[in-house]
N, C-alpha and C. Protein backbone atom coordinates (compact mmCIF):
# COMPACT_ATOMS: atom_id res chain seq x y z
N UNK A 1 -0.59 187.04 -1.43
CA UNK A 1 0.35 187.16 -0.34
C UNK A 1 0.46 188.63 0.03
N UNK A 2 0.27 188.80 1.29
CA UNK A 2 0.40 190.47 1.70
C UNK A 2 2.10 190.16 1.96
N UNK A 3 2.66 191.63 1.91
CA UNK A 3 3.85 192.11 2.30
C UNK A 3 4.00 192.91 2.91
N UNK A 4 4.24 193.14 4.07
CA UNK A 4 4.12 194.05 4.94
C UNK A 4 5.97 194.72 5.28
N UNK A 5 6.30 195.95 5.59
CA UNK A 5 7.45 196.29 6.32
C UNK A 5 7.70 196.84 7.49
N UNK A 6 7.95 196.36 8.41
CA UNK A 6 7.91 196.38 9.98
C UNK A 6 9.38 196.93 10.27
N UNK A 7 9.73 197.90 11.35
CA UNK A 7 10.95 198.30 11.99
C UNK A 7 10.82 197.66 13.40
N UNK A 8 12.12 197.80 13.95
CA UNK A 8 12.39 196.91 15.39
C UNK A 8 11.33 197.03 16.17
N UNK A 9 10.34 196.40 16.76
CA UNK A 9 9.39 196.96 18.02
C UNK A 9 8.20 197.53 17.16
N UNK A 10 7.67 197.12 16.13
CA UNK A 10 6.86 196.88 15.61
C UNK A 10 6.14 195.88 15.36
N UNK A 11 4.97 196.00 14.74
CA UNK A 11 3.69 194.70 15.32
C UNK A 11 2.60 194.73 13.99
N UNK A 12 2.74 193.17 14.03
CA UNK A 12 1.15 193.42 13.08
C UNK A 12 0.15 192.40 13.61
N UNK A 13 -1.15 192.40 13.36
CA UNK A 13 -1.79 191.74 14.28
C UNK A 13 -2.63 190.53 12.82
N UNK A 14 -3.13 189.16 13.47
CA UNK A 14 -3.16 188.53 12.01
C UNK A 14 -4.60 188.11 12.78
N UNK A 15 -5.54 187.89 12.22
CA UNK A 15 -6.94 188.27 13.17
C UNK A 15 -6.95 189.01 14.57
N UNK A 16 -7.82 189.14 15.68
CA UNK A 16 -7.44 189.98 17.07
C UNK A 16 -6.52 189.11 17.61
N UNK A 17 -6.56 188.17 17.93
CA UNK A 17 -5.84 187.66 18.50
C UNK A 17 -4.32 186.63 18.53
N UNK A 18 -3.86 186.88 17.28
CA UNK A 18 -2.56 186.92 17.01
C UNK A 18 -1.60 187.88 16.35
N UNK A 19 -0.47 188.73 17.54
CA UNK A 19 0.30 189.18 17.13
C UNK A 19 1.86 189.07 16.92
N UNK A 20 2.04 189.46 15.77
CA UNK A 20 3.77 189.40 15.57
C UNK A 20 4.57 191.22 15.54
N UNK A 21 5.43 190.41 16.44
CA UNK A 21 6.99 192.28 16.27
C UNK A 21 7.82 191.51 16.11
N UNK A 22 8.65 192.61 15.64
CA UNK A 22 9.84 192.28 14.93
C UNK A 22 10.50 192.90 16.27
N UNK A 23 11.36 191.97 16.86
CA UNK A 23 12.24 192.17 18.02
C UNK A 23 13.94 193.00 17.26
N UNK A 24 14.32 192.47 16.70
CA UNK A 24 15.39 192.76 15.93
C UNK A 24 15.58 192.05 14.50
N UNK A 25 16.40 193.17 14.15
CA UNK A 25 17.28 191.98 12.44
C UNK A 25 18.71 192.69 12.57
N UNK A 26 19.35 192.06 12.02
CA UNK A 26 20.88 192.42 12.17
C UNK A 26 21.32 190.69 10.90
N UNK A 27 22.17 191.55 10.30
CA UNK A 27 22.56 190.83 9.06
C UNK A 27 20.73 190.31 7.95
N UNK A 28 21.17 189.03 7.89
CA UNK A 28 20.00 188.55 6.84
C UNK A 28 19.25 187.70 8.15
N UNK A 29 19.14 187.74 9.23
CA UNK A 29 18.20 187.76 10.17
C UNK A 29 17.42 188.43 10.86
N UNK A 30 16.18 187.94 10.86
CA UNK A 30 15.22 188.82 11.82
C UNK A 30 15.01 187.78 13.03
N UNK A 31 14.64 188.63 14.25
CA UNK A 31 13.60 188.06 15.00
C UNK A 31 12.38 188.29 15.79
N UNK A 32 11.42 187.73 15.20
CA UNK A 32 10.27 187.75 15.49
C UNK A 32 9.41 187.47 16.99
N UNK A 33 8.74 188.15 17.72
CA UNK A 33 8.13 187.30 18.43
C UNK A 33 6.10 186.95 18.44
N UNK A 34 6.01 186.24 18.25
CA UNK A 34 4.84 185.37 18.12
C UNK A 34 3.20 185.30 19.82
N UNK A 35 2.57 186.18 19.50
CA UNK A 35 1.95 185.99 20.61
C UNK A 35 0.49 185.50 20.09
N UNK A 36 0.28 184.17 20.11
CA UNK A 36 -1.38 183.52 19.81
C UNK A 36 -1.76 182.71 20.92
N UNK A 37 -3.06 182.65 20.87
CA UNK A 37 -3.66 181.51 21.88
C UNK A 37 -2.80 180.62 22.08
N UNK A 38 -2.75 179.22 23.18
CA UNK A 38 -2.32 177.92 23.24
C UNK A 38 -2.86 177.23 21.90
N UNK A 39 -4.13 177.47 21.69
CA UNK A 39 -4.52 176.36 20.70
C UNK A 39 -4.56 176.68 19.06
N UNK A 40 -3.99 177.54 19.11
CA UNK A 40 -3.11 177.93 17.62
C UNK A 40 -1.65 177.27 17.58
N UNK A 41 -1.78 176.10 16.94
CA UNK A 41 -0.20 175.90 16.48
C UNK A 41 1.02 176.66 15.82
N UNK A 42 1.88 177.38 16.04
CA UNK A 42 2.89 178.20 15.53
C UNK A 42 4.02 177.29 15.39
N UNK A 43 4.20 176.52 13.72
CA UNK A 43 5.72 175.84 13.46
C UNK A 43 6.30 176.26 12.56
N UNK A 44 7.23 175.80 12.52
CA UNK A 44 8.41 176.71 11.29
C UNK A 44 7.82 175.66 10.50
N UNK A 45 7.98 176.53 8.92
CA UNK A 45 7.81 175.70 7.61
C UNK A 45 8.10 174.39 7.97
N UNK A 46 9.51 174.24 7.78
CA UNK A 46 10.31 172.88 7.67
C UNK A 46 9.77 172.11 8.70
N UNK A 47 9.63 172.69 10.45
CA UNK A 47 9.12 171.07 11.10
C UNK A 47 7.71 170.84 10.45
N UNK A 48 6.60 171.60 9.68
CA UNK A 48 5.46 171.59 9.17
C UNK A 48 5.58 170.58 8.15
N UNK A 49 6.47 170.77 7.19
CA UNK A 49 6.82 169.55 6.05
C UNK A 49 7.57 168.77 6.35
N UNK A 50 8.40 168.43 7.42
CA UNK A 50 8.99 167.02 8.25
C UNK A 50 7.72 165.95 8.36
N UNK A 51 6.77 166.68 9.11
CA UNK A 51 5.51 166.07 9.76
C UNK A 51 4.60 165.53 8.62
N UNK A 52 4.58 166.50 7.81
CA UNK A 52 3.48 166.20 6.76
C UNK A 52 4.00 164.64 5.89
N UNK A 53 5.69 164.65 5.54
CA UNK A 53 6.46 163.46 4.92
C UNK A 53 5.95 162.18 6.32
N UNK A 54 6.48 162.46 7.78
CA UNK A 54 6.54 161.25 8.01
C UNK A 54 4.99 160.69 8.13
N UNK A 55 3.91 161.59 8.50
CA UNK A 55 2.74 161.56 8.20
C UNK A 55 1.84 160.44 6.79
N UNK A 56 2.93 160.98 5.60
CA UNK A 56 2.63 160.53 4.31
C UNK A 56 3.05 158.84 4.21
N UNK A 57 4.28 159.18 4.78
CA UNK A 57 5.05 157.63 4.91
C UNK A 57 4.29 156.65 5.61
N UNK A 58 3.97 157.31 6.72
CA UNK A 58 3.18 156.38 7.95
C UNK A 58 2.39 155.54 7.51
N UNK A 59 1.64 156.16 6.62
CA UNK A 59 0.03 156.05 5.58
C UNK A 59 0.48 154.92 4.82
N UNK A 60 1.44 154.88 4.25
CA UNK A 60 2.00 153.99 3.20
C UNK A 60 2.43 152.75 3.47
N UNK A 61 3.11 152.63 4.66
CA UNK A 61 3.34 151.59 5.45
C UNK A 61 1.99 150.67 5.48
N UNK A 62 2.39 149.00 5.35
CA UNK A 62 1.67 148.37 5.11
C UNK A 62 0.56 148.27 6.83
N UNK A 63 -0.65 147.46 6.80
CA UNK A 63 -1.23 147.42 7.88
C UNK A 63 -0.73 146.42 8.77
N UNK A 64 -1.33 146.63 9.84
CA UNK A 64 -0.66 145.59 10.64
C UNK A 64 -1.05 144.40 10.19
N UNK A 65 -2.91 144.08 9.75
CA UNK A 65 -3.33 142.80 9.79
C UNK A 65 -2.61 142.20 8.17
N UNK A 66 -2.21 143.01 7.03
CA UNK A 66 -1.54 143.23 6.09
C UNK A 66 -0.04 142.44 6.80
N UNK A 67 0.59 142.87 7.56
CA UNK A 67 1.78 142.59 8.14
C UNK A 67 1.88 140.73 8.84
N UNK A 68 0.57 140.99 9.66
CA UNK A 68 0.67 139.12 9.84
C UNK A 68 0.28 138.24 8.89
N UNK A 69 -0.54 138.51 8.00
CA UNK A 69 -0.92 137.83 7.12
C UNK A 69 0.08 137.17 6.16
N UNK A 70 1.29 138.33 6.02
CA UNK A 70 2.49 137.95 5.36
C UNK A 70 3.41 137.28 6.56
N UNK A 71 3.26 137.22 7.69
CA UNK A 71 4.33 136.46 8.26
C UNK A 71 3.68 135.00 8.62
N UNK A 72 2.70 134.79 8.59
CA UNK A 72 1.72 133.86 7.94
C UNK A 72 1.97 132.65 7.22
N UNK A 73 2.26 133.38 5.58
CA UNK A 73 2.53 133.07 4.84
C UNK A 73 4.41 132.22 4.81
N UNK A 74 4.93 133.49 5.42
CA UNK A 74 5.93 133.10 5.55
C UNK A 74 6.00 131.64 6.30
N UNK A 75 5.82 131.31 7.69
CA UNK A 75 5.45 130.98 8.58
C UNK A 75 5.69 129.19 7.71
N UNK A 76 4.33 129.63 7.07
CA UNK A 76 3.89 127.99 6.29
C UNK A 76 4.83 127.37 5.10
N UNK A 77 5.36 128.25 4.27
CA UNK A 77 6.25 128.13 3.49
C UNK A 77 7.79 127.42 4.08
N UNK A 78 8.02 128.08 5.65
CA UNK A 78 9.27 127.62 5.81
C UNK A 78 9.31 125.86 5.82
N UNK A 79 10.87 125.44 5.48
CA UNK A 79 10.85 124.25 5.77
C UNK A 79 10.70 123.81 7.49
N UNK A 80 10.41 122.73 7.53
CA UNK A 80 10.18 122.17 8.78
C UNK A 80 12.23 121.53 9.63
N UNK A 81 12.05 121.91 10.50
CA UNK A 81 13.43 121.46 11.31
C UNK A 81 13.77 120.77 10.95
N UNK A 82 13.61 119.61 10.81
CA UNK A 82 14.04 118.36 10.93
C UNK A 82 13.99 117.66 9.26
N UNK A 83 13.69 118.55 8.74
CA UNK A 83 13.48 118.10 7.06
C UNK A 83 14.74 118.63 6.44
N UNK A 84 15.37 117.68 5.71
CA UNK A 84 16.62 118.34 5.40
C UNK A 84 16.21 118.68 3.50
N UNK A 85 17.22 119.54 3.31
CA UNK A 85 17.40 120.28 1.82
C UNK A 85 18.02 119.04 1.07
């Protein structure tokens, strides 16, 4: 991990074509501004690991043909209308 220390209106560049300055900090905030291509994605950690969970979940979720097969099942199992308990 590099560590770098930047003052207000300062810049570091992360290959040629993406750079970051530090616009301001004041208290335990900074702010940064971000200049990369369109087709460089720039997300904060957290929406990065939001995505990656519902991503994971998605995966896990059964399939669809998985999904009729069990309503299927269901389907045949139920009693019939008119058949009483």
């Amino acid at each position: 991990m590099l560590i770098l220390r930047r003052r207000e209106g300062e810049s570091f560049l992360i290959g040629e074509d993406i750079k970051i300055t530090v616009l301001s900090t004041k208290d335990s905030e900074t702010q940064i501004a971000i200049e990369a291509p369109k087709e460089v994605p720039v997300l904060r950690s957290e929406l990065h690991s939001a995505m990656v969970e519902n991503r994971d979940a998605a995966e896990e979720q059964s399939q669809p043909q998985e999904l009729l097969a069990m309503l299927s099942q269901l389907q045949h199992k139920s009693p019939d209308p008119g058949e009483t308990q």
